[in-house]
Protein backbone atom coordinates (compact mmCIF):
# COMPACT_ATOMS: atom_id res chain seq x y z
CA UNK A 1 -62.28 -64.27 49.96
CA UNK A 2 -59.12 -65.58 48.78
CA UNK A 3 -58.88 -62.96 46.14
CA UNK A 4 -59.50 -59.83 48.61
CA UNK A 5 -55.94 -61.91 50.50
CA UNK A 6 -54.00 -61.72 47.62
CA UNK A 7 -54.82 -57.98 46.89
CA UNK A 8 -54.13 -57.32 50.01
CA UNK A 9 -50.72 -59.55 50.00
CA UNK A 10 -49.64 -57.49 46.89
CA UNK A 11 -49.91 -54.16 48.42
CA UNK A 12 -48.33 -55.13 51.75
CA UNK A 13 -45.58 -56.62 49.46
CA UNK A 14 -45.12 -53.67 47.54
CA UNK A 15 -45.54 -51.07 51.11
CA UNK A 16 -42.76 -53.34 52.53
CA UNK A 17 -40.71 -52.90 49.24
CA UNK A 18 -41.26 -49.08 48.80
CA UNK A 19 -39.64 -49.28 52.55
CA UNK A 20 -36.71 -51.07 51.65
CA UNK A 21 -35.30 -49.15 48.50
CA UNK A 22 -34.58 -45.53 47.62
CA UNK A 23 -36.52 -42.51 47.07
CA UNK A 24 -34.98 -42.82 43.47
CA UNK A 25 -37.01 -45.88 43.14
CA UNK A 26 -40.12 -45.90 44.43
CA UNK A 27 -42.41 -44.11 41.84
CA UNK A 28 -41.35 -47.17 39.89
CA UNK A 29 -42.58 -49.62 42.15
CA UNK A 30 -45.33 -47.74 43.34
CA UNK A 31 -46.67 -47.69 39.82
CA UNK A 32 -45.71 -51.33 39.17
CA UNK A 33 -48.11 -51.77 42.81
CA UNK A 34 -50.74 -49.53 40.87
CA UNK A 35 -50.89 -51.40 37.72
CA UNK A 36 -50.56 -54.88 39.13
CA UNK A 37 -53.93 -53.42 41.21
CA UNK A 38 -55.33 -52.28 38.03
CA UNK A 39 -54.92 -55.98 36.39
CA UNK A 40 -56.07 -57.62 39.52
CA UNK A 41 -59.27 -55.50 39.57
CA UNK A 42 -60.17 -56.14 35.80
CA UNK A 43 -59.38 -60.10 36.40
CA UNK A 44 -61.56 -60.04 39.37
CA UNK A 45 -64.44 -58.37 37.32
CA UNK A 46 -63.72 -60.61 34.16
CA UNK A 47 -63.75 -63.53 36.24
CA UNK A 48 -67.49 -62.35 38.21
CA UNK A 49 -68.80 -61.84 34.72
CA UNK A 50 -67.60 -65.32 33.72
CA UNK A 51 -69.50 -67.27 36.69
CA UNK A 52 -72.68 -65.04 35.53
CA UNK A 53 -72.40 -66.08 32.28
CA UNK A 54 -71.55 -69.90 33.58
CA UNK A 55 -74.84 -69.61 36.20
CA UNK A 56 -77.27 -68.34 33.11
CA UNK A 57 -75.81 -71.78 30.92
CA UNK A 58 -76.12 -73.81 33.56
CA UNK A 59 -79.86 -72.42 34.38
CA UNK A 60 -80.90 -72.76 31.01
CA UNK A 61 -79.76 -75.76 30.37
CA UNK A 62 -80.98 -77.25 33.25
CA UNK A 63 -84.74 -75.78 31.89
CA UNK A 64 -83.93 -76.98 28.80
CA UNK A 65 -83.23 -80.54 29.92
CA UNK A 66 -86.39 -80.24 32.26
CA UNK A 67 -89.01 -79.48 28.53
CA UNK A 68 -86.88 -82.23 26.96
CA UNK A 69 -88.43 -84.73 29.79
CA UNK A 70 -91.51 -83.65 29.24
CA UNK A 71 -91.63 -84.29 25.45
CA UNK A 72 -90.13 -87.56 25.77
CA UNK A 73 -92.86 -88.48 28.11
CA UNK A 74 -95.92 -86.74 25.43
CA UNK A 75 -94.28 -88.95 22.78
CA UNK A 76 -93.70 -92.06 25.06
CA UNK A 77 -97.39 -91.58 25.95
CA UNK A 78 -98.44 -91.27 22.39
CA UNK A 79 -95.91 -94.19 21.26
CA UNK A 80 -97.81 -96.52 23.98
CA UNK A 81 -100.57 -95.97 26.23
CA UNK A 82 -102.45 -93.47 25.24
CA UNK A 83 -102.72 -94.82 21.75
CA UNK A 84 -104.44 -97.79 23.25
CA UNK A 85 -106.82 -95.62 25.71
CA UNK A 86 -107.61 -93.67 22.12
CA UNK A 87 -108.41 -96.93 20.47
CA UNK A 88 -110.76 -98.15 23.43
CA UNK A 89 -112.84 -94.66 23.08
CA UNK A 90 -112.67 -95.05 19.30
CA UNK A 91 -114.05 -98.12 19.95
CA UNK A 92 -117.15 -97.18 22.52
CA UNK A 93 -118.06 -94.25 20.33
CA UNK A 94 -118.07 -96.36 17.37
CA UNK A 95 -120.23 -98.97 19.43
CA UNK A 96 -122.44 -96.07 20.67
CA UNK A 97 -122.74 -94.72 16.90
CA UNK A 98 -123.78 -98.05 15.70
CA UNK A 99 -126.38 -98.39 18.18
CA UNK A 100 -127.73 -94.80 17.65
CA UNK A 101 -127.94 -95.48 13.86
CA UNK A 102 -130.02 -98.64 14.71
CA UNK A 103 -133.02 -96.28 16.60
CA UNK A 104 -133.12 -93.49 13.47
């Protein structure tokens, strides 16, 4: 919003200016209006493609920091627990193996 101000403050400005001087002089500042437009405009669109470009980082990385949770918890789970709950069931096969061989 405050950018649409400002363009609109320049050409105001420069209307009020083209008032005040010559006939002599105005093409001069009318063009000077034009190209200070025609900067504006391409700062405007340079600065919209920026905050895409920003909001596309700042997605990914947030998905990216999102997997990385979830990998530290697989290899906190295999680092811990789950190498114990794998043991236990190691175990009770191995018991129930043992036993089977016993009946053959």
């Amino acid at each position: 919003m405050k950018r649409i101000y400002i363009s609109l403050q320049v050409h105001e400005m420069g209307e009020e200016l083209v008032g005040l001087i010559g006939d002599p002089d105005r093409p001069e500042v009318e063009k000077n209006v034009d190209d200070l437009d025609t900067s504006w405009t391409a700062a405007q669109s340079a600065w919209a493609n920026r905050q895409k470009s920003l909001d596309e980082a700042l997605r990914k990385a947030t998905r990216f920091q999102a997997e990385l949770i979830k990998v530290r918890g697989r290899i906190h789970c295999v680092e811990g627990g789950c190498i114990h709950s794998l043991k236990i069931s190691v175990s009770y096969l191995s018991h129930i193996n043992g036993n089977a061989h016993k009946w053959t």
